[in-house]
PDB file of N, CA and C in Angstrom:
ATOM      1  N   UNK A   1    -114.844 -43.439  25.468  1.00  0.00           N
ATOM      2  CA  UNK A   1    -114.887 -41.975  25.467  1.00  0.00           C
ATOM      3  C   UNK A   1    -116.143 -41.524  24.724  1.00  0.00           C
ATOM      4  N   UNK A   2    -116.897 -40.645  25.481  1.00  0.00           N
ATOM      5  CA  UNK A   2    -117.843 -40.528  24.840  1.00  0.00           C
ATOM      6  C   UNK A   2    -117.485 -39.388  23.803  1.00  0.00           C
ATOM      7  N   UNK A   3    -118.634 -39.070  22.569  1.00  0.00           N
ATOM      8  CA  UNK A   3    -118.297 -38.257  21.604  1.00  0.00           C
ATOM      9  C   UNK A   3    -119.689 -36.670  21.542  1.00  0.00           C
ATOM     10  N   UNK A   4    -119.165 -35.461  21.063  1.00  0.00           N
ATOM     11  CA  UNK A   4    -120.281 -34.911  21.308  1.00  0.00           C
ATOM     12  C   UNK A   4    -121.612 -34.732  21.218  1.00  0.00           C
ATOM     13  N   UNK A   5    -122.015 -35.810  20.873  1.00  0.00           N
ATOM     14  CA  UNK A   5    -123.399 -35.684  21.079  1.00  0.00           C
ATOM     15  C   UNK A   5    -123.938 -36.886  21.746  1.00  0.00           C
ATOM     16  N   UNK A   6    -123.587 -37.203  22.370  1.00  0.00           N
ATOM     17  CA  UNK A   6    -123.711 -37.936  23.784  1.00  0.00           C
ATOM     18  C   UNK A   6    -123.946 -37.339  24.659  1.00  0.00           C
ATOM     19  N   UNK A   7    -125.304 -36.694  25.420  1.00  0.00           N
ATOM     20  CA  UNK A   7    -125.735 -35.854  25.690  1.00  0.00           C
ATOM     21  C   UNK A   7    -125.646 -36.584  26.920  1.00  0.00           C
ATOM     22  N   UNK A   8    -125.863 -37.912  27.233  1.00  0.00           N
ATOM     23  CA  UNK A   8    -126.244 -37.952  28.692  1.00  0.00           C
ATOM     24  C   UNK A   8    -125.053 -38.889  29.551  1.00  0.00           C
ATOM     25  N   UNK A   9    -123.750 -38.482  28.969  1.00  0.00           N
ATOM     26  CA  UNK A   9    -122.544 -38.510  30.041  1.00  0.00           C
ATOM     27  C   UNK A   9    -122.437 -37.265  30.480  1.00  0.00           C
ATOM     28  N   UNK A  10    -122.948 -36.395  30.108  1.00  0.00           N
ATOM     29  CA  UNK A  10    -122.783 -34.768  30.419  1.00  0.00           C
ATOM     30  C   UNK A  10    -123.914 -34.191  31.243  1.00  0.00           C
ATOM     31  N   UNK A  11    -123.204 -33.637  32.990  1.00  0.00           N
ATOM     32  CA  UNK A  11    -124.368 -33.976  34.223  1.00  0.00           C
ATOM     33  C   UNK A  11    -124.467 -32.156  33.715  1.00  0.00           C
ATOM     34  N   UNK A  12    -126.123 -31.646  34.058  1.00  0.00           N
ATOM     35  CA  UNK A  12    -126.039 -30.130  34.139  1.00  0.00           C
ATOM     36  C   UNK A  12    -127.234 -30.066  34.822  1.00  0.00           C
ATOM     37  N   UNK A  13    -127.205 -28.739  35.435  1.00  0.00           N
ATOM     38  CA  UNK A  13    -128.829 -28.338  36.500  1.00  0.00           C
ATOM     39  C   UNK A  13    -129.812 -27.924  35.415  1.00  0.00           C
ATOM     40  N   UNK A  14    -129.666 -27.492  34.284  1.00  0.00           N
ATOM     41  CA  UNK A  14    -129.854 -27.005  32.935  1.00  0.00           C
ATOM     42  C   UNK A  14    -131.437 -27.971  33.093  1.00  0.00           C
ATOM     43  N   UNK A  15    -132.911 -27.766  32.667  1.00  0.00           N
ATOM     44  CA  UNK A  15    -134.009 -28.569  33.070  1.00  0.00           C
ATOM     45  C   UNK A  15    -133.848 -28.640  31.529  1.00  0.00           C
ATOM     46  N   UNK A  16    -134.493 -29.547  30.436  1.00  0.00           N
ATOM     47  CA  UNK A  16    -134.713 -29.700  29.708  1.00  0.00           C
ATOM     48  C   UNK A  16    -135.892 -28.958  28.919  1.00  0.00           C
ATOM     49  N   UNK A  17    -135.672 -28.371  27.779  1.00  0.00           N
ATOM     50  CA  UNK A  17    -136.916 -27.252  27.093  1.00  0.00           C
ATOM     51  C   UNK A  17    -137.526 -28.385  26.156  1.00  0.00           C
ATOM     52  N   UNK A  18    -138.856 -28.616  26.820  1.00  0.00           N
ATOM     53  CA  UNK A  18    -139.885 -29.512  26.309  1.00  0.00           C
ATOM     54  C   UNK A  18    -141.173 -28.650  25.523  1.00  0.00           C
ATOM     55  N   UNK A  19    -140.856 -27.550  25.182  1.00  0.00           N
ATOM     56  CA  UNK A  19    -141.868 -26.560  24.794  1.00  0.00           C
ATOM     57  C   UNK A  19    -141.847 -26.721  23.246  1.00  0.00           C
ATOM     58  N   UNK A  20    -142.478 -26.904  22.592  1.00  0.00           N
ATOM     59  CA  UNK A  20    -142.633 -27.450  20.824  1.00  0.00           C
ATOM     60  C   UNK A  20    -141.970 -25.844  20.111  1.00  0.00           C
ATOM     61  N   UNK A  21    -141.909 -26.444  19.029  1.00  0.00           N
ATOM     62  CA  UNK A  21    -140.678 -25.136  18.633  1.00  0.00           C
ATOM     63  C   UNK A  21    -141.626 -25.031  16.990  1.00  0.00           C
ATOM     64  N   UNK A  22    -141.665 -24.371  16.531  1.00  0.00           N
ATOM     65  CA  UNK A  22    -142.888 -23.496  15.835  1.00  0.00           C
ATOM     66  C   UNK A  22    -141.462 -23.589  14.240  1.00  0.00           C
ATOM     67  N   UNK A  23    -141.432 -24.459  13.404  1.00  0.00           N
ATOM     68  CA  UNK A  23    -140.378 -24.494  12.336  1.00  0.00           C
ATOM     69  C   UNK A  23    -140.350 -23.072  11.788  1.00  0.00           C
ATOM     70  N   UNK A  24    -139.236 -22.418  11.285  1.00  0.00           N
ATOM     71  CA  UNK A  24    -139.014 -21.578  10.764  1.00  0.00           C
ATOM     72  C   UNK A  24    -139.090 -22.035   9.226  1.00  0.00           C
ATOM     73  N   UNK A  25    -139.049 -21.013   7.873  1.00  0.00           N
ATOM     74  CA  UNK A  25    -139.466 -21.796   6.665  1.00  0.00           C
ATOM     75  C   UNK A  25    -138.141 -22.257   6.122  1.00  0.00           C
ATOM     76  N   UNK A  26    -137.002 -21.457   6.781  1.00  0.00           N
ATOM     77  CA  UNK A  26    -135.821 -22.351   6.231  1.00  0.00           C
ATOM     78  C   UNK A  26    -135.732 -23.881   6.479  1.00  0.00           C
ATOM     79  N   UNK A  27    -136.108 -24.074   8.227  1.00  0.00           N
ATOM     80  CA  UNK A  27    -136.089 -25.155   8.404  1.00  0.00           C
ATOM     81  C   UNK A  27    -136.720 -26.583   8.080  1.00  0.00           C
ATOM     82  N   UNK A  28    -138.047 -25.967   7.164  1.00  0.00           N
ATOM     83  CA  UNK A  28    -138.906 -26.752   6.953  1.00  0.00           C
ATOM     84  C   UNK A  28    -138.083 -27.282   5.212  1.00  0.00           C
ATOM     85  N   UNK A  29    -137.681 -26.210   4.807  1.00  0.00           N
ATOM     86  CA  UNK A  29    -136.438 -27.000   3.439  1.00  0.00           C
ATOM     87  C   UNK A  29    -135.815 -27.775   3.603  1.00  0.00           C
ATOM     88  N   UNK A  30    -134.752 -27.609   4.511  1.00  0.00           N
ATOM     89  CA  UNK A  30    -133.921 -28.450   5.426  1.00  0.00           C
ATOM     90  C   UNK A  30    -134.720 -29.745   5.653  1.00  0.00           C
ATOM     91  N   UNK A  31    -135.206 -29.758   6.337  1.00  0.00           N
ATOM     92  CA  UNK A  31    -136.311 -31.044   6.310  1.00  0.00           C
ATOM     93  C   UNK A  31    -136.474 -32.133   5.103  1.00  0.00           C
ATOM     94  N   UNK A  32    -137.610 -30.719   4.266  1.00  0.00           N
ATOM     95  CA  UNK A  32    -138.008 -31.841   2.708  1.00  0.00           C
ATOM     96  C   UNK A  32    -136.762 -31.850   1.896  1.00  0.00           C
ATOM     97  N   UNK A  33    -135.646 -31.214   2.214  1.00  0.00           N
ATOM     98  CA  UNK A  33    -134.137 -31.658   1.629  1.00  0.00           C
ATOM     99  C   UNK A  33    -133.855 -32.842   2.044  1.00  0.00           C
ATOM    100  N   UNK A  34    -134.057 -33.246   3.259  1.00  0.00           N
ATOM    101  CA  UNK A  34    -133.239 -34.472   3.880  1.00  0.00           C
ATOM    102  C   UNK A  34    -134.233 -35.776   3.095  1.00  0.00           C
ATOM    103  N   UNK A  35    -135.345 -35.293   3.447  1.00  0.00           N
ATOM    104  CA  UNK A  35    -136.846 -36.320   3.336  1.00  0.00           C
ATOM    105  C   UNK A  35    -135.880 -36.741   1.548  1.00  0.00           C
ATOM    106  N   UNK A  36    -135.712 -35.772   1.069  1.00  0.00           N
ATOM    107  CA  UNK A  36    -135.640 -35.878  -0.416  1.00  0.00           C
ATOM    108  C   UNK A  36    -134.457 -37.106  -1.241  1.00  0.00           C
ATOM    109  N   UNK A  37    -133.518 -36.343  -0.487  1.00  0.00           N
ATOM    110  CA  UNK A  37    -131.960 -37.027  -0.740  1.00  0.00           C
ATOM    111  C   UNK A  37    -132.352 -38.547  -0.004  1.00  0.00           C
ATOM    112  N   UNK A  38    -133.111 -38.569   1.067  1.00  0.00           N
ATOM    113  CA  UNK A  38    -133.146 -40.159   1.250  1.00  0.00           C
ATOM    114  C   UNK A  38    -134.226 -40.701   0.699  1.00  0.00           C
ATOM    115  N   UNK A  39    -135.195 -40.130  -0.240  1.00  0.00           N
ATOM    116  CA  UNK A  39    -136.064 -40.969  -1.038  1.00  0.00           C
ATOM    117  C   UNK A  39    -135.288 -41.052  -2.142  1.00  0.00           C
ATOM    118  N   UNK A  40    -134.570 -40.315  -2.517  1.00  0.00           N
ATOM    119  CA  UNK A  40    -133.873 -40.685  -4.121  1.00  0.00           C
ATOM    120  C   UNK A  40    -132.463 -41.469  -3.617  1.00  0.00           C
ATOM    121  N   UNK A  41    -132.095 -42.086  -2.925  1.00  0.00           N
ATOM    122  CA  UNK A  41    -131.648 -43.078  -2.439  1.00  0.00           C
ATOM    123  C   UNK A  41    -129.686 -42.436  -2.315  1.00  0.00           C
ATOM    124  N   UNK A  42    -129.688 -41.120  -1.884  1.00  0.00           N
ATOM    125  CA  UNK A  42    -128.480 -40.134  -2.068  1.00  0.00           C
ATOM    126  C   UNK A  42    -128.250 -40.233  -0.500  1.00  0.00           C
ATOM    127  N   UNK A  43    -128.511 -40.512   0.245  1.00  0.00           N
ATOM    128  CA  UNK A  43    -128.502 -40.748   1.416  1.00  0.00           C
ATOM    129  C   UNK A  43    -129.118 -41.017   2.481  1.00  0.00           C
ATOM    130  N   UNK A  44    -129.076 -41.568   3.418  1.00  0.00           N
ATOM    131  CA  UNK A  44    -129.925 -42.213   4.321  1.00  0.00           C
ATOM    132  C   UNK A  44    -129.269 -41.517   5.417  1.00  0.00           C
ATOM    133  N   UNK A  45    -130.562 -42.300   6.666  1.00  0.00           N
ATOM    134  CA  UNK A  45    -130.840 -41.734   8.463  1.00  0.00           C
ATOM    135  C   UNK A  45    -128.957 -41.543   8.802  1.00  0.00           C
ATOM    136  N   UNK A  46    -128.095 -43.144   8.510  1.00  0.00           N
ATOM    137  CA  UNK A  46    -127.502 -43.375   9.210  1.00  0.00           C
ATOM    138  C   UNK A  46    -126.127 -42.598   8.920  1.00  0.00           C
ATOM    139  N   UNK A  47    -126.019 -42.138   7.274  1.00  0.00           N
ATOM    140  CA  UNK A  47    -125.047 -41.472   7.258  1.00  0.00           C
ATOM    141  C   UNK A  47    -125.135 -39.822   7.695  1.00  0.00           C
ATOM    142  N   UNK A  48    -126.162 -39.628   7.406  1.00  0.00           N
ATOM    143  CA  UNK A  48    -126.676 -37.531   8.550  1.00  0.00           C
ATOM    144  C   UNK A  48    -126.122 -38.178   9.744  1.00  0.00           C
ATOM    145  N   UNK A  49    -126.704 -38.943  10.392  1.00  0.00           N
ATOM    146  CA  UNK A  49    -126.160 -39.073  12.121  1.00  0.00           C
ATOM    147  C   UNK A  49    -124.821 -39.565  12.400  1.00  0.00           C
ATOM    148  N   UNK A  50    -123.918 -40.111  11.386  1.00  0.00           N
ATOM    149  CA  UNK A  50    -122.413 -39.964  11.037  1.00  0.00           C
ATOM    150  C   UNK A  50    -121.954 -38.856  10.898  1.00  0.00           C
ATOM    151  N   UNK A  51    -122.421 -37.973   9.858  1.00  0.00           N
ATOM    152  CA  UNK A  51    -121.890 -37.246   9.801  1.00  0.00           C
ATOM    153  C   UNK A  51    -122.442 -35.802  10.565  1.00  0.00           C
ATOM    154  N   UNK A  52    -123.455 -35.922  11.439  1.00  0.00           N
ATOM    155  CA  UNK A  52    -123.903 -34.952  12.512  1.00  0.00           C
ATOM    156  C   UNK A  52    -122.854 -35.301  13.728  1.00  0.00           C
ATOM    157  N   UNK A  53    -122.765 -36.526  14.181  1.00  0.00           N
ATOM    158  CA  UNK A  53    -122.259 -37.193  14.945  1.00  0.00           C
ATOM    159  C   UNK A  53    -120.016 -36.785  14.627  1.00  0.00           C
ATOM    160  N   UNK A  54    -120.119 -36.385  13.897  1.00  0.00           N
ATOM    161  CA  UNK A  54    -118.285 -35.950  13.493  1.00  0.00           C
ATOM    162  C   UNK A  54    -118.222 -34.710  13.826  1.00  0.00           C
ATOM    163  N   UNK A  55    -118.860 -33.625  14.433  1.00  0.00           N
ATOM    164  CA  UNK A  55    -118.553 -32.447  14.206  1.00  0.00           C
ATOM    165  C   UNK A  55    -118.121 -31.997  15.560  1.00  0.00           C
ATOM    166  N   UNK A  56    -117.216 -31.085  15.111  1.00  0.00           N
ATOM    167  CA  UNK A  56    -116.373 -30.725  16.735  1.00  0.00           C
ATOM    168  C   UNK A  56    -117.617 -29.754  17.254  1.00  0.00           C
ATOM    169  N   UNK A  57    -117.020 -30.014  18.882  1.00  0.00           N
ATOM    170  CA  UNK A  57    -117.623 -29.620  19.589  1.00  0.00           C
ATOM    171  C   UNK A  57    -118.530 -28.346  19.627  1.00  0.00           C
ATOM    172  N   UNK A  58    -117.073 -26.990  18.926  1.00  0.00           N
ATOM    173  CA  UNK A  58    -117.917 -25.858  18.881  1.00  0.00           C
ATOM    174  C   UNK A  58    -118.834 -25.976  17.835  1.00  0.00           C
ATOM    175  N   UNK A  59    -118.822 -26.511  16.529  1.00  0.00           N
ATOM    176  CA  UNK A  59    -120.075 -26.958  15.539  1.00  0.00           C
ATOM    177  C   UNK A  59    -121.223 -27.279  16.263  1.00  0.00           C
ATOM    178  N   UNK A  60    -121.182 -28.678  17.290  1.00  0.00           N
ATOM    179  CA  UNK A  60    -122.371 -29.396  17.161  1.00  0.00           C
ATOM    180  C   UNK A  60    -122.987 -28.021  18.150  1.00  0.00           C
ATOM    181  N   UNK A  61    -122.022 -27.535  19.358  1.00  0.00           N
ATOM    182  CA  UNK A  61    -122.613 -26.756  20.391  1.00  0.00           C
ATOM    183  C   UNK A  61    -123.006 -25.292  19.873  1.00  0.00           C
ATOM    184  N   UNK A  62    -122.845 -25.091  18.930  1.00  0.00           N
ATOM    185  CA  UNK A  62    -123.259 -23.579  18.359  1.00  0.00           C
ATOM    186  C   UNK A  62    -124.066 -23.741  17.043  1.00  0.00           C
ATOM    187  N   UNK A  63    -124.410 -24.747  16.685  1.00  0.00           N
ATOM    188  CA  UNK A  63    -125.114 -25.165  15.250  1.00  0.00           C
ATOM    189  C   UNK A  63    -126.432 -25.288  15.690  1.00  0.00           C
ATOM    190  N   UNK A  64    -127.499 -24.919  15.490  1.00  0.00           N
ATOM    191  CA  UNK A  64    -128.992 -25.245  15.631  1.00  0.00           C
ATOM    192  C   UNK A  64    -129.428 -26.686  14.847  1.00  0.00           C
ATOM    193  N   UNK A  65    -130.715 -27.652  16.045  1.00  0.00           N
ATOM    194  CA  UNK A  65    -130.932 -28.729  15.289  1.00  0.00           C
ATOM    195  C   UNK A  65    -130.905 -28.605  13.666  1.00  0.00           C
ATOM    196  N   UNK A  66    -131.456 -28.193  12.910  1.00  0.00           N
ATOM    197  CA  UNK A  66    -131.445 -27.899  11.486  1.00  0.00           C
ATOM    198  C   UNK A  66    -130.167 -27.626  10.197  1.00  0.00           C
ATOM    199  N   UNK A  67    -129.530 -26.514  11.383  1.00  0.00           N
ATOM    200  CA  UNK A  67    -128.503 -26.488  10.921  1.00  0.00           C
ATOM    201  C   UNK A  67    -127.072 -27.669  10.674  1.00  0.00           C
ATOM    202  N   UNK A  68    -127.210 -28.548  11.603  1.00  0.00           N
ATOM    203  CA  UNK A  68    -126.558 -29.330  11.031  1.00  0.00           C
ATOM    204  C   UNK A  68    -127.361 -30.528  10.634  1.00  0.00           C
ATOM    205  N   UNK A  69    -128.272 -30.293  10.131  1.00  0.00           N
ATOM    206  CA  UNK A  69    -128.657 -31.458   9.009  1.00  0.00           C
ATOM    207  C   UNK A  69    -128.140 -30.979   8.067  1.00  0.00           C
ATOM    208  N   UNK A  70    -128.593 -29.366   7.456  1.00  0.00           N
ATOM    209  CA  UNK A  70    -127.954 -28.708   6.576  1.00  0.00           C
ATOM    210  C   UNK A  70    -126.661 -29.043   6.253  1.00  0.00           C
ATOM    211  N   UNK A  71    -125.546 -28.918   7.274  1.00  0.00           N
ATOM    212  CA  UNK A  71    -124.581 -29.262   7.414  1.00  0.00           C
ATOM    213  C   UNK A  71    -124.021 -30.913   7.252  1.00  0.00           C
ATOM    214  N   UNK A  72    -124.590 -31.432   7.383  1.00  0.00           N
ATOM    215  CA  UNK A  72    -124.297 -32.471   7.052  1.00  0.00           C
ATOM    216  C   UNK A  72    -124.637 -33.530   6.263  1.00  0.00           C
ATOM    217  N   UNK A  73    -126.088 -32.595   5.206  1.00  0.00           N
ATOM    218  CA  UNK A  73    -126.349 -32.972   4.089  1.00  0.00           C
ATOM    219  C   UNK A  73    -125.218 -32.482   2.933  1.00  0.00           C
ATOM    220  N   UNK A  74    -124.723 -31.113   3.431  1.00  0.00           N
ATOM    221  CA  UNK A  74    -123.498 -30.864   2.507  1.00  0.00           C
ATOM    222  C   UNK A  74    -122.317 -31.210   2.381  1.00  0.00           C
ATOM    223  N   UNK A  75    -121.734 -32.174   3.918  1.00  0.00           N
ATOM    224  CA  UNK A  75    -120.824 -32.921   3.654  1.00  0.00           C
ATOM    225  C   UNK A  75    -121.171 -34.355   2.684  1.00  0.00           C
ATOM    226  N   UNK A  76    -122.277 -34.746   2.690  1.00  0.00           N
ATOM    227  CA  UNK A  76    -122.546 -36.057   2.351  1.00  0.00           C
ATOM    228  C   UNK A  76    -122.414 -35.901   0.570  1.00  0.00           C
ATOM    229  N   UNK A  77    -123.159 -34.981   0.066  1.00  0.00           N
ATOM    230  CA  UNK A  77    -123.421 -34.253  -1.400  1.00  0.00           C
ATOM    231  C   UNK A  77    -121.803 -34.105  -2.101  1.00  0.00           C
ATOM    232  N   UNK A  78    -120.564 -32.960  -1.047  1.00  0.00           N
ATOM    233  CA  UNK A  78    -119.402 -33.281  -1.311  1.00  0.00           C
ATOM    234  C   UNK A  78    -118.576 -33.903  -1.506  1.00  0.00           C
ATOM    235  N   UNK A  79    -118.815 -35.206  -0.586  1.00  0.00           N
ATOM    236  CA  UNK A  79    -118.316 -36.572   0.017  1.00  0.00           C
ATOM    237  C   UNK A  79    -118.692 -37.246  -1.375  1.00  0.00           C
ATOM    238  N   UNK A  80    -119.795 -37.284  -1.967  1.00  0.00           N
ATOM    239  CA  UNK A  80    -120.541 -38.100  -3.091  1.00  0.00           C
ATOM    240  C   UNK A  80    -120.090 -37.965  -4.451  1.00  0.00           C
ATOM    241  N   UNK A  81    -119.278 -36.747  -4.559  1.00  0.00           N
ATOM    242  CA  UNK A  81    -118.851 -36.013  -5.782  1.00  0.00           C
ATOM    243  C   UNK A  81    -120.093 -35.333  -6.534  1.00  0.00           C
ATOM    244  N   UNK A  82    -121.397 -34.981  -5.731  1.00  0.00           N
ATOM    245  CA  UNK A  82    -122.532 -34.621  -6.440  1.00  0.00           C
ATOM    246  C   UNK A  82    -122.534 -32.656  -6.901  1.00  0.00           C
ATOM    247  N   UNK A  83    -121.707 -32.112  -5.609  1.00  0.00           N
ATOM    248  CA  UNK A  83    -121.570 -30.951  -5.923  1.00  0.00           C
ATOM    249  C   UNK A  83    -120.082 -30.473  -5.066  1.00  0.00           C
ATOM    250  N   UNK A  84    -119.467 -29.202  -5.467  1.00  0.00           N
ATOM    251  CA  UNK A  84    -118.188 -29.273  -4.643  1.00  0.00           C
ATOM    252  C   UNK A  84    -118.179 -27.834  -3.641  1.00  0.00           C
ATOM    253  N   UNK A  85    -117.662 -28.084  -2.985  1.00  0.00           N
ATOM    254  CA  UNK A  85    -117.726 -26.616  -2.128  1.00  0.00           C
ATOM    255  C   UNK A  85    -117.520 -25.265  -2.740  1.00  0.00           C
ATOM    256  N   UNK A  86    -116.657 -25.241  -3.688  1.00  0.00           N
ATOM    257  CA  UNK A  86    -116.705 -24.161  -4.619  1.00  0.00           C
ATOM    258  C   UNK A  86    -118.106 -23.846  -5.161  1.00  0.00           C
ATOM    259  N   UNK A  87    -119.175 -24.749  -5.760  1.00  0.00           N
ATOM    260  CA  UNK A  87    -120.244 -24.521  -6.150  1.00  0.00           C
ATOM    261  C   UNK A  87    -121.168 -23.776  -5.221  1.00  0.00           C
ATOM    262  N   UNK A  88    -121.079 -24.398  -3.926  1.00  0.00           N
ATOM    263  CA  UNK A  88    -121.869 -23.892  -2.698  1.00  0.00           C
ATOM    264  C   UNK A  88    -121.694 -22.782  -2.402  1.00  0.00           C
ATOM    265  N   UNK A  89    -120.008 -22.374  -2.163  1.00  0.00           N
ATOM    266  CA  UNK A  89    -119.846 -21.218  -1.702  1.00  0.00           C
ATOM    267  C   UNK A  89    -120.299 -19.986  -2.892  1.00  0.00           C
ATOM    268  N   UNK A  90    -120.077 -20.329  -4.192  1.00  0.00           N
ATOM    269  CA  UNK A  90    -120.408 -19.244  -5.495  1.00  0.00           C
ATOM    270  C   UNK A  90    -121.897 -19.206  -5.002  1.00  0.00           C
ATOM    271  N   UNK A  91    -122.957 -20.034  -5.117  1.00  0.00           N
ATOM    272  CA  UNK A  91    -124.315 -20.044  -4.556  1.00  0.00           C
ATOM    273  C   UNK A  91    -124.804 -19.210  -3.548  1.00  0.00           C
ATOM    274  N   UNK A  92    -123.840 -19.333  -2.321  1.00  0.00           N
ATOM    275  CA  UNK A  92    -123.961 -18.968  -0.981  1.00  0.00           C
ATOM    276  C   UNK A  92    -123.837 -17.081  -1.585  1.00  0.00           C
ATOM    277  N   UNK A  93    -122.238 -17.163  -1.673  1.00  0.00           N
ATOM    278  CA  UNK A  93    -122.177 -16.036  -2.279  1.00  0.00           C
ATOM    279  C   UNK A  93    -123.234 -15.017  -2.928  1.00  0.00           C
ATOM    280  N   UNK A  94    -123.948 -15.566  -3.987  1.00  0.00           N
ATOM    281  CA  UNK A  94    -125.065 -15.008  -4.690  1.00  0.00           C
ATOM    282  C   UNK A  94    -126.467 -14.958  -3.935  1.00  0.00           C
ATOM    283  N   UNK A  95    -126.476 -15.670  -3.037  1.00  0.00           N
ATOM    284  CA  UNK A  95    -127.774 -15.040  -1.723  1.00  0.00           C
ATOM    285  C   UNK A  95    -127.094 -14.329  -1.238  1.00  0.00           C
ATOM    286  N   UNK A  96    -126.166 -14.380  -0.839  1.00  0.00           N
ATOM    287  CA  UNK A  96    -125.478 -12.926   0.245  1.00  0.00           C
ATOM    288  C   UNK A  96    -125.960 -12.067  -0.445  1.00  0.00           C
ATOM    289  N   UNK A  97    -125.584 -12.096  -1.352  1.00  0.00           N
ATOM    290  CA  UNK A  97    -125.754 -10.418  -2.531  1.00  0.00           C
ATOM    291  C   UNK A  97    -127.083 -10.000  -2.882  1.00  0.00           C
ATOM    292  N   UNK A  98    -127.615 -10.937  -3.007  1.00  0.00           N
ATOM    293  CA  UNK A  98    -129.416 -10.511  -3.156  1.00  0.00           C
ATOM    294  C   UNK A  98    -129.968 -10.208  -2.015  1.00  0.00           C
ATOM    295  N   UNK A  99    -129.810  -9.899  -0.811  1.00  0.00           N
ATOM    296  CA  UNK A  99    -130.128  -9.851   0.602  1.00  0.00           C
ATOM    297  C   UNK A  99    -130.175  -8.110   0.856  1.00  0.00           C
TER     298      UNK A  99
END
């Protein structure tokens, strides 16, 4: 059985968008976040694509590439006991409010 992100058991007329995509500056954090946590040895390639690779369908299909690195750098951080969702969400919280 394939799992969702197994892109190519799934037939569509859909042409593929080969057009380079211009990073936004969140995304470029996202990035030197990931780059980061796997130079300080907090996680590696194979557990992001585990845990990119777990997310239900409407996640992976409504989440932007970036976003679930994001996403699944914060399961890994939780998973680790490094920070807890309560922390994130108080955080999250406090950008909402400065916005």
């Amino acid at each position: 059985m394939t799992k969702v992100h197994d892109r190519g058991g799934w037939p569509t007329d859909e042409p593929i968008n080969q057009s380079q995509h211009v990073l936004e500056d969140w995304e470029i954090h996202v990035d030197a976040l990931s780059r980061l946590l796997n130079q300080k040895g907090i996680n590696c390639r194979d557990e992001t694509r585990y845990e990119t690779e777990r997310l239900s369908l409407n996640q992976y299909e409504g989440l932007r590439y970036y976003e679930k690195w994001a996403l699944s750098a914060e399961n890994i951080l939780v998973a680790k006991g490094l920070i807890t969702r309560e922390e994130l969400d108080i955080k999250m919280a406090g950008l909402e409010a400065s916005r």
